[in-house]
Protein backbone atom coordinates (compact mmCIF):
# COMPACT_ATOMS: atom_id res chain seq x y z
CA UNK A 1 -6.36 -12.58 -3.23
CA UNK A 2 -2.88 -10.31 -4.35
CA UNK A 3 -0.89 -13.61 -3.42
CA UNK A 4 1.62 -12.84 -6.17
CA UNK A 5 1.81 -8.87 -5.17
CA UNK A 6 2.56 -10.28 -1.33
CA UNK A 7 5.25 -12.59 -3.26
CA UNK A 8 6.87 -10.15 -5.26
CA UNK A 9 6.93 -7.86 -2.01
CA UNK A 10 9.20 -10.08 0.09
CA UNK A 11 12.39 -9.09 -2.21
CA UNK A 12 11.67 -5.64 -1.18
CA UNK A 13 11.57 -6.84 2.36
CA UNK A 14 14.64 -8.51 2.53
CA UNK A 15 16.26 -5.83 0.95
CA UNK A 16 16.33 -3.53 3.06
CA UNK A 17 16.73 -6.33 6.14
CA UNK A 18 19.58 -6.82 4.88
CA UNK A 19 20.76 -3.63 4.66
CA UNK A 20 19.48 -2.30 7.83
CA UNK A 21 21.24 -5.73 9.15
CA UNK A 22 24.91 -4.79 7.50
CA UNK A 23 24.43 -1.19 9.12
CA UNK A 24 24.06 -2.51 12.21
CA UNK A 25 26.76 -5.10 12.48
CA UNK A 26 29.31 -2.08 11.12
CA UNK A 27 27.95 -0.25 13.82
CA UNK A 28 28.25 -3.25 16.13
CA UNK A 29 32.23 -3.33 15.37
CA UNK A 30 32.34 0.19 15.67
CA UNK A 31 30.86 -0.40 19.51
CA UNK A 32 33.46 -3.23 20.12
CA UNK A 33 36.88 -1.24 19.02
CA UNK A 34 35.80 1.55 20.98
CA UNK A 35 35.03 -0.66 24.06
CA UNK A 36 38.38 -2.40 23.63
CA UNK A 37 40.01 0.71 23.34
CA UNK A 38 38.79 1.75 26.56
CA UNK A 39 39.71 -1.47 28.36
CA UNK A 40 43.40 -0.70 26.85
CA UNK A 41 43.71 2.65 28.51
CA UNK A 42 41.97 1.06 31.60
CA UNK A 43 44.91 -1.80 31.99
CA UNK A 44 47.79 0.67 30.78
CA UNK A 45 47.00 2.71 34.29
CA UNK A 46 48.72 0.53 36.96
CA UNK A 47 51.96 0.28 34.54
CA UNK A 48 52.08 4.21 34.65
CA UNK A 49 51.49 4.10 38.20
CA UNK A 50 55.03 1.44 39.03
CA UNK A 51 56.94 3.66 36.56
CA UNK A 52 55.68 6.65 38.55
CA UNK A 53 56.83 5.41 42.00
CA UNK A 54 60.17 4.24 40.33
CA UNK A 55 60.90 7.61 39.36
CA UNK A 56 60.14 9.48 42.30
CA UNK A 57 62.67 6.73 44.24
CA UNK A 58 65.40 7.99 42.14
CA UNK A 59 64.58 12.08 42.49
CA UNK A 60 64.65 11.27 46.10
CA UNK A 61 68.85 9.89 46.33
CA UNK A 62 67.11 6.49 47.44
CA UNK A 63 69.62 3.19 46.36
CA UNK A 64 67.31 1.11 47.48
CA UNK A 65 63.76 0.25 47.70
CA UNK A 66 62.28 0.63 50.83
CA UNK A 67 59.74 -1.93 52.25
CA UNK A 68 57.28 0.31 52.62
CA UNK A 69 58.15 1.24 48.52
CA UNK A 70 58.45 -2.45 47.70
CA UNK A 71 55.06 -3.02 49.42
CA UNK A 72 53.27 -0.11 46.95
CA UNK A 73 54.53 -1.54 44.03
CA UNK A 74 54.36 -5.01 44.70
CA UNK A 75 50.82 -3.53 45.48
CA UNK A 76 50.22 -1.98 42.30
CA UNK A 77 52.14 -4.88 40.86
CA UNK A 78 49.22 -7.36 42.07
CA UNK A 79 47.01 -4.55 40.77
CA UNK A 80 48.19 -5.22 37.04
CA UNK A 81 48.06 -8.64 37.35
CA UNK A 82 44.55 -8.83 38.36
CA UNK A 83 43.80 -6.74 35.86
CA UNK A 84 45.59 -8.19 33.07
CA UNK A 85 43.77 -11.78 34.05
CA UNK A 86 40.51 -9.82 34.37
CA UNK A 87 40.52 -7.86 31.04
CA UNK A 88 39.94 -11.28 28.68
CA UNK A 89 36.58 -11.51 30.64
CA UNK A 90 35.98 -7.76 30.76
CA UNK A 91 36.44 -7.50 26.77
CA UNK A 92 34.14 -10.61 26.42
CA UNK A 93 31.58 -9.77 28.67
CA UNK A 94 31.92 -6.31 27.01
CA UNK A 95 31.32 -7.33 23.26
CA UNK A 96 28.55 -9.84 24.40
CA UNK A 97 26.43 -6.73 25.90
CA UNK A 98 27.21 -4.93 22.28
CA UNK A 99 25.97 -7.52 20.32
CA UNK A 100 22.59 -8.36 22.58
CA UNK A 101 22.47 -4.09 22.48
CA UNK A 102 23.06 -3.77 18.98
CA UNK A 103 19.43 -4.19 17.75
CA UNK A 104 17.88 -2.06 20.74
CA UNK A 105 19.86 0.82 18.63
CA UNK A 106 19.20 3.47 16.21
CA UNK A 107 19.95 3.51 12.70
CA UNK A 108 20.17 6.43 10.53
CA UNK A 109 19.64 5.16 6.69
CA UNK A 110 20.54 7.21 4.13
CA UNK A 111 20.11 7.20 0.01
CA UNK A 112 22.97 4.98 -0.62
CA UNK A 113 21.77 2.57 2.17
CA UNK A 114 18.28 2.48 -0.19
CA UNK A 115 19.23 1.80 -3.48
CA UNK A 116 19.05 -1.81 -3.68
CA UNK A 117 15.65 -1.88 -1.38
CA UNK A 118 14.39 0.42 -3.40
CA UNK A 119 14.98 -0.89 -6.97
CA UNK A 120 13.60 -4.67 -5.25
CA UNK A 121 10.22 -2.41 -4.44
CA UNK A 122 10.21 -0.99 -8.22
CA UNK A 123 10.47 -3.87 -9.55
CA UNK A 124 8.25 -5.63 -7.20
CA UNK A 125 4.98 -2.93 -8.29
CA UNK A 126 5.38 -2.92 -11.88
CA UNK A 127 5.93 -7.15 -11.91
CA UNK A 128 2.44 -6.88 -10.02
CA UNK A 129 1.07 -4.99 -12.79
CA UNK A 130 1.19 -1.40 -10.78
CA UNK A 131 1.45 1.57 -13.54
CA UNK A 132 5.05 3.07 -14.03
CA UNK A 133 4.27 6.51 -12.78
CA UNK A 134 2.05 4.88 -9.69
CA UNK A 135 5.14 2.18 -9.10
CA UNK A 136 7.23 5.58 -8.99
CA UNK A 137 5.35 7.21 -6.80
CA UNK A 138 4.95 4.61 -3.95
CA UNK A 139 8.93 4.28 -4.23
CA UNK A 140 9.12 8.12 -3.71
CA UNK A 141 7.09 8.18 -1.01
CA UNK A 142 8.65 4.86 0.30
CA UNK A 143 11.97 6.60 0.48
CA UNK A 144 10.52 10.28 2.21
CA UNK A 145 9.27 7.94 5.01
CA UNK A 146 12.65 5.67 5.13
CA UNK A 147 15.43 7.95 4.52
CA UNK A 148 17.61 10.04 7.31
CA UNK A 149 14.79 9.14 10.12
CA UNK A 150 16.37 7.21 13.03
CA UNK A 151 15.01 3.75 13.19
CA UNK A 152 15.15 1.70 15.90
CA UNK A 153 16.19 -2.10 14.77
CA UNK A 154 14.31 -4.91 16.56
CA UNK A 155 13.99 -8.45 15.63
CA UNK A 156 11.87 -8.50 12.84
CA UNK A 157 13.78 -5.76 10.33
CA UNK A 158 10.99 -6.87 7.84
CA UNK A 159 8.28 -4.59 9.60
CA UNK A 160 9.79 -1.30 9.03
CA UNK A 161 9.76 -1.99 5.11
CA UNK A 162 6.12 -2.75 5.36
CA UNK A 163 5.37 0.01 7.74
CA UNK A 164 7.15 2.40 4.52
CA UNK A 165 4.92 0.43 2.27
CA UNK A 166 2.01 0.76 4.27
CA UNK A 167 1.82 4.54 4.59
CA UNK A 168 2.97 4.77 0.91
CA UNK A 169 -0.45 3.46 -0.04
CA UNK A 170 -2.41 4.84 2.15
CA UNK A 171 -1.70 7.89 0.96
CA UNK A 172 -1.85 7.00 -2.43
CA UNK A 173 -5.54 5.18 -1.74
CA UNK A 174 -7.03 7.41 0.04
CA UNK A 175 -6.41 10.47 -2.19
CA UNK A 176 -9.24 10.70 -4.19
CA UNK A 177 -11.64 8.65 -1.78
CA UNK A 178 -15.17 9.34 -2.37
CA UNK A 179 -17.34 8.07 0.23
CA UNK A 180 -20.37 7.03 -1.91
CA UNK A 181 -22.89 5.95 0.97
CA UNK A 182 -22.46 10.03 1.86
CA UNK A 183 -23.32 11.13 -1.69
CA UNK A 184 -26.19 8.95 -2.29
CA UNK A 185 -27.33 10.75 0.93
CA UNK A 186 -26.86 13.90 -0.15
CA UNK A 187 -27.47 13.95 -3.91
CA UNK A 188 -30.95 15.13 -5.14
CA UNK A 189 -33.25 12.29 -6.05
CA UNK A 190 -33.39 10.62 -8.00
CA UNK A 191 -29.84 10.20 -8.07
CA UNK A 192 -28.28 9.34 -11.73
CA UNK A 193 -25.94 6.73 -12.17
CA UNK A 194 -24.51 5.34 -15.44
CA UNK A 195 -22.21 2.47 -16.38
CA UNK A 196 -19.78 2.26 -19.03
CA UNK A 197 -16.81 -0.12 -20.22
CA UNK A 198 -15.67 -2.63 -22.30
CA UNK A 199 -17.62 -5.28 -23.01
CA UNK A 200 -17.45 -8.63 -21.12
CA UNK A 201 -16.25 -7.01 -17.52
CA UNK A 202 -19.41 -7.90 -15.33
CA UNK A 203 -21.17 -4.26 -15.74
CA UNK A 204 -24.57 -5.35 -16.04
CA UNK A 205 -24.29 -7.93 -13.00
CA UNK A 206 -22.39 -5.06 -11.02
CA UNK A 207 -25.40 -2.85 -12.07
CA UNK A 208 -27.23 -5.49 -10.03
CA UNK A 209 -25.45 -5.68 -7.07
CA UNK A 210 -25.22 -2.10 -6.45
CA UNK A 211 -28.78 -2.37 -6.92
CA UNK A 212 -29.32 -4.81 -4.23
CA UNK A 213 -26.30 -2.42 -2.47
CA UNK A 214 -28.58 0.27 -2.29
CA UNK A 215 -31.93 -1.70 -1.29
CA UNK A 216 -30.38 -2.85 1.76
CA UNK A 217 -29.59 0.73 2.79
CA UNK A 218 -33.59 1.63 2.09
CA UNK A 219 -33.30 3.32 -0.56
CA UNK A 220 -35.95 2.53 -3.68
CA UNK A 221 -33.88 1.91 -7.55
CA UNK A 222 -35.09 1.62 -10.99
CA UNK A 223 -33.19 -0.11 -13.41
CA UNK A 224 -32.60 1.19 -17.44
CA UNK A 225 -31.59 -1.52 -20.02
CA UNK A 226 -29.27 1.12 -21.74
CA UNK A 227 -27.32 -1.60 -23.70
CA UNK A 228 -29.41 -1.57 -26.43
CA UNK A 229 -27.25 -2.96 -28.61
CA UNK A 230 -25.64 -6.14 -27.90
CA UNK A 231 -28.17 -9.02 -28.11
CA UNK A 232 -29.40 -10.47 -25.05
CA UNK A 233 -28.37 -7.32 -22.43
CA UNK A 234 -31.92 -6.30 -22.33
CA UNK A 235 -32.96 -9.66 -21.34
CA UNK A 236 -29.99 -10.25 -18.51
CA UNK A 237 -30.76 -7.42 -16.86
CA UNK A 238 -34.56 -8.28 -17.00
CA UNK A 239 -33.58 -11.71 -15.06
CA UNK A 240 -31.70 -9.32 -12.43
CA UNK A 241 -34.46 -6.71 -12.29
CA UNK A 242 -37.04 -10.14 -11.53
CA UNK A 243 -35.08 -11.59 -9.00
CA UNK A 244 -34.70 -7.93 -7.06
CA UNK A 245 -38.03 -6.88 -7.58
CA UNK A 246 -37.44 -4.00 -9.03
CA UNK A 247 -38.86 -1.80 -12.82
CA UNK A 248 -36.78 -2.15 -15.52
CA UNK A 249 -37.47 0.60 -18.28
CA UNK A 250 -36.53 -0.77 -21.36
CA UNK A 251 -37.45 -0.13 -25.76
CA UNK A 252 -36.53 -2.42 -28.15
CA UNK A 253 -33.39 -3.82 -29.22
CA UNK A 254 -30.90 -1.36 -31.62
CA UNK A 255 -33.15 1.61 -30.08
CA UNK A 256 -31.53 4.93 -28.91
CA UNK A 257 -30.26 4.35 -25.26
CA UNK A 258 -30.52 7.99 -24.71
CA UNK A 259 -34.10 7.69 -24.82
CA UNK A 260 -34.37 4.95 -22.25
CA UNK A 261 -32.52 6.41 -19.92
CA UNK A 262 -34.08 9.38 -20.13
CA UNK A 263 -37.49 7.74 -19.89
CA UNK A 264 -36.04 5.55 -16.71
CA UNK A 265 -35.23 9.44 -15.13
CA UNK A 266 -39.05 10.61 -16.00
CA UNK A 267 -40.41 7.40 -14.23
CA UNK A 268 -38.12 7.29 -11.30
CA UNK A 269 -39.21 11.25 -10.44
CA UNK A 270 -42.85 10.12 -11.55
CA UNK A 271 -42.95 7.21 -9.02
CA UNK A 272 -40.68 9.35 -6.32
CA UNK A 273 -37.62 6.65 -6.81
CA UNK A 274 -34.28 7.38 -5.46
CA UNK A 275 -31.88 6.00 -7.47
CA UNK A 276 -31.26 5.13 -11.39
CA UNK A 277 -28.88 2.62 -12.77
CA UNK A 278 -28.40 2.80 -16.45
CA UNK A 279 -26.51 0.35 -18.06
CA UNK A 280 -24.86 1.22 -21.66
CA UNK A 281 -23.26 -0.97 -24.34
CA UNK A 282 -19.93 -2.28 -23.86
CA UNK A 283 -17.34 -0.91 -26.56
CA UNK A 284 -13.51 0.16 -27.06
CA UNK A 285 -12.14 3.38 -27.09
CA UNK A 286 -10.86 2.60 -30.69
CA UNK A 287 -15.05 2.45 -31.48
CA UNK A 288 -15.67 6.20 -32.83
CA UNK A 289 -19.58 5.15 -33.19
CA UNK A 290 -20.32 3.88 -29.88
CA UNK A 291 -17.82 6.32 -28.39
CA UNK A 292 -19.71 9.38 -29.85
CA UNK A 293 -22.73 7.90 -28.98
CA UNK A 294 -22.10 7.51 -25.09
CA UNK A 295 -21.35 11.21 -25.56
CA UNK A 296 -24.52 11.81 -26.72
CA UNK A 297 -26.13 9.54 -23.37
CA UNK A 298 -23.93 11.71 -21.06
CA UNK A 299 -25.09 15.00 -22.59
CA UNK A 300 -28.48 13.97 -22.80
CA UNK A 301 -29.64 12.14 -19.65
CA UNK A 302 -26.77 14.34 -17.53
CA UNK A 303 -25.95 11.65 -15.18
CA UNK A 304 -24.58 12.59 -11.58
CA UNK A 305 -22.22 9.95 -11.30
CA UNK A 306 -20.79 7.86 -14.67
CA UNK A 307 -18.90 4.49 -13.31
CA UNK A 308 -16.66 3.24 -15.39
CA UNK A 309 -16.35 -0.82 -15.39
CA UNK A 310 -13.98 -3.22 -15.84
CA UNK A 311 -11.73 -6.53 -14.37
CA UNK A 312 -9.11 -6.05 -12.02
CA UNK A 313 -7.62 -9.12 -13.36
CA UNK A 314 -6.61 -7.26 -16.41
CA UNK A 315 -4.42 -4.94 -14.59
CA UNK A 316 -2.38 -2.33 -16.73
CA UNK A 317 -5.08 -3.05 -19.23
CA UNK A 318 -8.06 -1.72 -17.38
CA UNK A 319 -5.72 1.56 -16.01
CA UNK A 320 -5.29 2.23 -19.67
CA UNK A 321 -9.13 1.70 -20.95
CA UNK A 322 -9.75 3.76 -17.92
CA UNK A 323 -7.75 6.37 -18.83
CA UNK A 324 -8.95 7.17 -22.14
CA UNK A 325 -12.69 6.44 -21.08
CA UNK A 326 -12.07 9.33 -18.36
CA UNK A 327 -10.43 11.11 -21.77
CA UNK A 328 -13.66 11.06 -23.38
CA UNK A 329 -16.17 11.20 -20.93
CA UNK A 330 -15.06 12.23 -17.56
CA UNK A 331 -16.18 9.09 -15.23
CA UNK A 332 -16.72 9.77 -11.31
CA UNK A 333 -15.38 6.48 -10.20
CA UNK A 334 -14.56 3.06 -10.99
CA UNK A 335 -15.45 -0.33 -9.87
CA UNK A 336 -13.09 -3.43 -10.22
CA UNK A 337 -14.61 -7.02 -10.74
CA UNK A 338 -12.76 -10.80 -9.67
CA UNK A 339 -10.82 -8.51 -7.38
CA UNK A 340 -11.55 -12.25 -5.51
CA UNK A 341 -9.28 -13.80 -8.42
CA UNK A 342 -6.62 -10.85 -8.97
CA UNK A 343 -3.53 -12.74 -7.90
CA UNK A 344 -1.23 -8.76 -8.97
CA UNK A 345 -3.49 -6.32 -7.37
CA UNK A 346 -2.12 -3.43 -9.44
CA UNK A 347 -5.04 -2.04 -11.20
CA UNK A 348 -6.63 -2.02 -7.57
CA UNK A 349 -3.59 0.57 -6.62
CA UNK A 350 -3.11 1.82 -9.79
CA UNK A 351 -6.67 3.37 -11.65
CA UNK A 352 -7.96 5.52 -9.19
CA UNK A 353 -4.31 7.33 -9.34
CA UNK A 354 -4.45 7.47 -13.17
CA UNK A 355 -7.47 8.85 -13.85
CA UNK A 356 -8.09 11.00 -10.60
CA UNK A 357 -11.04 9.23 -9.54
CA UNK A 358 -11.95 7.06 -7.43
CA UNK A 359 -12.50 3.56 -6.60
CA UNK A 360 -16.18 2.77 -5.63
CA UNK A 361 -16.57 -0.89 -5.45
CA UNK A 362 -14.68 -4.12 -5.53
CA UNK A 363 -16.31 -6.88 -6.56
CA UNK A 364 -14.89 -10.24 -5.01
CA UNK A 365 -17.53 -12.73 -6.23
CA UNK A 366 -20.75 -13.77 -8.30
CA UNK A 367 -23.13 -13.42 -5.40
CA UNK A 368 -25.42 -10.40 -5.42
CA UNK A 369 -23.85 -9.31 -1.68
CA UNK A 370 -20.25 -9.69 -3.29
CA UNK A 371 -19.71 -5.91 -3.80
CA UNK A 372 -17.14 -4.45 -1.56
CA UNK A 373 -17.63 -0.92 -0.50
CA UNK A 374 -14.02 0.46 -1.12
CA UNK A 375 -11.61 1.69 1.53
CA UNK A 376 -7.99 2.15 1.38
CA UNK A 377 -7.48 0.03 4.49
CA UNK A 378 -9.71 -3.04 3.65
CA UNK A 379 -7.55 -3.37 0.44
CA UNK A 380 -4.21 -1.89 1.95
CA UNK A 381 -4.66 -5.13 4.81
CA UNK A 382 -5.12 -7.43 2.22
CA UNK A 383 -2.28 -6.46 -0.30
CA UNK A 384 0.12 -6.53 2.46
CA UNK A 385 -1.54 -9.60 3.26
CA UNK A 386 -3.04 -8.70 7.23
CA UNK A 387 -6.65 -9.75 6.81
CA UNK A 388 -8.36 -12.67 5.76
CA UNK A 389 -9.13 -12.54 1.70
């Protein structure tokens, strides 16, 4: 899962390692000049102290040296020379306690230091199929959190880039998080949910899982076959109603979908059901007909929640379709299907950003149980690849 996001990510990484590894070294020969300049003033000392004594000889009328003189400079004579032989092990011993220092320091980046990092990250979202103004927003973000803070380099360099990263999308994630466990619980029964999307996406088998979703949290769901219209969706979601257990209100095929959704909503409050799950034909934006007539479902049956369906797999695709389905009829959330087989991740990051909704669900395989509730860190720990897929 998001193998080729984690991929693309790694440029970004050693970006800015590298960067944050050419600051440091600078600052590591900044360290050594100023330490050898330091053992230079040390070792020029003695030879200032000889000249010293020389001088005051000759202000004194003295011809010629005393012992006692000869001893003090022969004294700080020896002195020199001790430290002159010393200093080659001083200045090593010096520079070796820089370099083994240098990564226990702080670094200071600033917005020439990121350009390069930053451009790798850029190009890094929108090869992963993140949108253009989401990729930009991570990277703004990315640099707030990076630029003119002090940051201590350690061995691995590589964490601090995915630290950035990291609270770049949790922020972005958790935005417009809806906790939908809460608003089932808090909603007036029955609760009305309906799905839309393209066709093809996995909405009528995600109809079912959330279904089965819901039944395992006690709660009691009847099923409308809304997708009147393409042969055979009547029947599918028949098979899932069987297997569940559960009604399925249905009329005949090329009948009004309003009207069995609306009879699914009479039944459900007849029979004291929480939930409803209305499924609805699949169909384009471009489709005027079906478009106006999921207008006409929405302002008929009122729905408390409209889910809007679709692959994560088809990355900028499904952020666009989502976009202009939220255009039409404002959805409430999304879910994202193969999110098991979504090698990018960028719809995943992307959608929820786009259209100001959230995420819901992620589904991440065929199996009735394969619905992911959605939280920013589950998916945030596997893009940045910290959990198991």
């Amino acid at each position: 899962m998001f193998n080729r996001f984690k991929e693309k990510l790694s440029g970004f990484k050693e970006a800015l390692s590298s960067k944050l590894q050419e600051k440091a070294a600078r600052k590591e020969e900044e360290q050594a000049e100023l330490e050898a300049d330091n053992i230079k003033a040390e070792a020029s000392k003695p030879a200032k102290a000889v000249e010293s004594v020389e001088k005051q000889a000759k202000r004194s009328g003295e011809q010629k040296s005393t012992p006692a003189t000869h001893a003090g400079a022969n004294a700080v004579s020896n002195n020199n020379s001790a430290n002159n032989s010393a200093k080659p092990k001083n200045r090593f011993s010096i520079l070796d306690k820089a370099k083994s220092l240098v990564f226990e320091q702080e670094i200071i980046l600033d917005e020439k230091d990121l350009i390069d990092p930053l451009w790798a990250l850029e190009m890094a979202l929108l090869e992963s199929d993140v949108a253009l103004p989401v990729a930009e927003e991570i990277v703004s973000s990315v640099k707030s959190e990076l630029i003119g803070h002090k940051k201590k380099i350690g061995a691995n360099t590589g964490q601090l880039a995915e630290d950035a990263l990291r609270s770049a999308l949790m922020k972005m994630l958790s935005a417009n998080h809806l906790d939908f466990d809460e608003y089932i619980k808090t909603k007036e029964k029955p609760v009305k949910i309906l799905f839309v999307g393209v066709n093809g996406t996995g909405k009528t088998t995600s109809i079912a899982k959330l279904a089965k979703y819901l039944m395992n949290q006690g709660y009691s769901v009847v099923l409308a076959a809304g997708d009147t219209f393409r042969a055979g969706a009547i029947e599918q979601l028949e098979v899932h109603g069987e297997r569940l257990g559960l009604k399925v209100i249905k009329h005949k095929t090329g009948g009004d979908p309003a009207a069995v959704i609306f009879d699914a909503v009479e039944y459900a409050k007849a029979h004291n059901k929480d939930v409803v799950l209305g499924d609805t034909a699949g169909r384009l934006h471009t489709n005027i007909n079906l478009m106006d007539q999921m207008r006409k479902i929405v302002r008929v049956t009122k729905p408390d929640l409209l889910i809007f369906v679709d692959e994560a797999i088809a990355g900028n695709d499904a952020v666009e379709r989502a976009r202009l389905f939220n255009e039409s009829v404002p959805i409430g959330g999304s879910i994202l299907t193969k999110t098991d087989a979504d090698a990018k991740g960028g719809s995943a990051i992307s959608i929820a950003y786009i259209t100001g909704k959230p995420v819901l669900f992620l589904g991440i395989g065929q199996n009735y149980p394969d619905l992911v509730k959605f939280e920013p860190q589950w998916l945030v720990d596997r893009l940045l690849g910290e959990a198991e897929a």
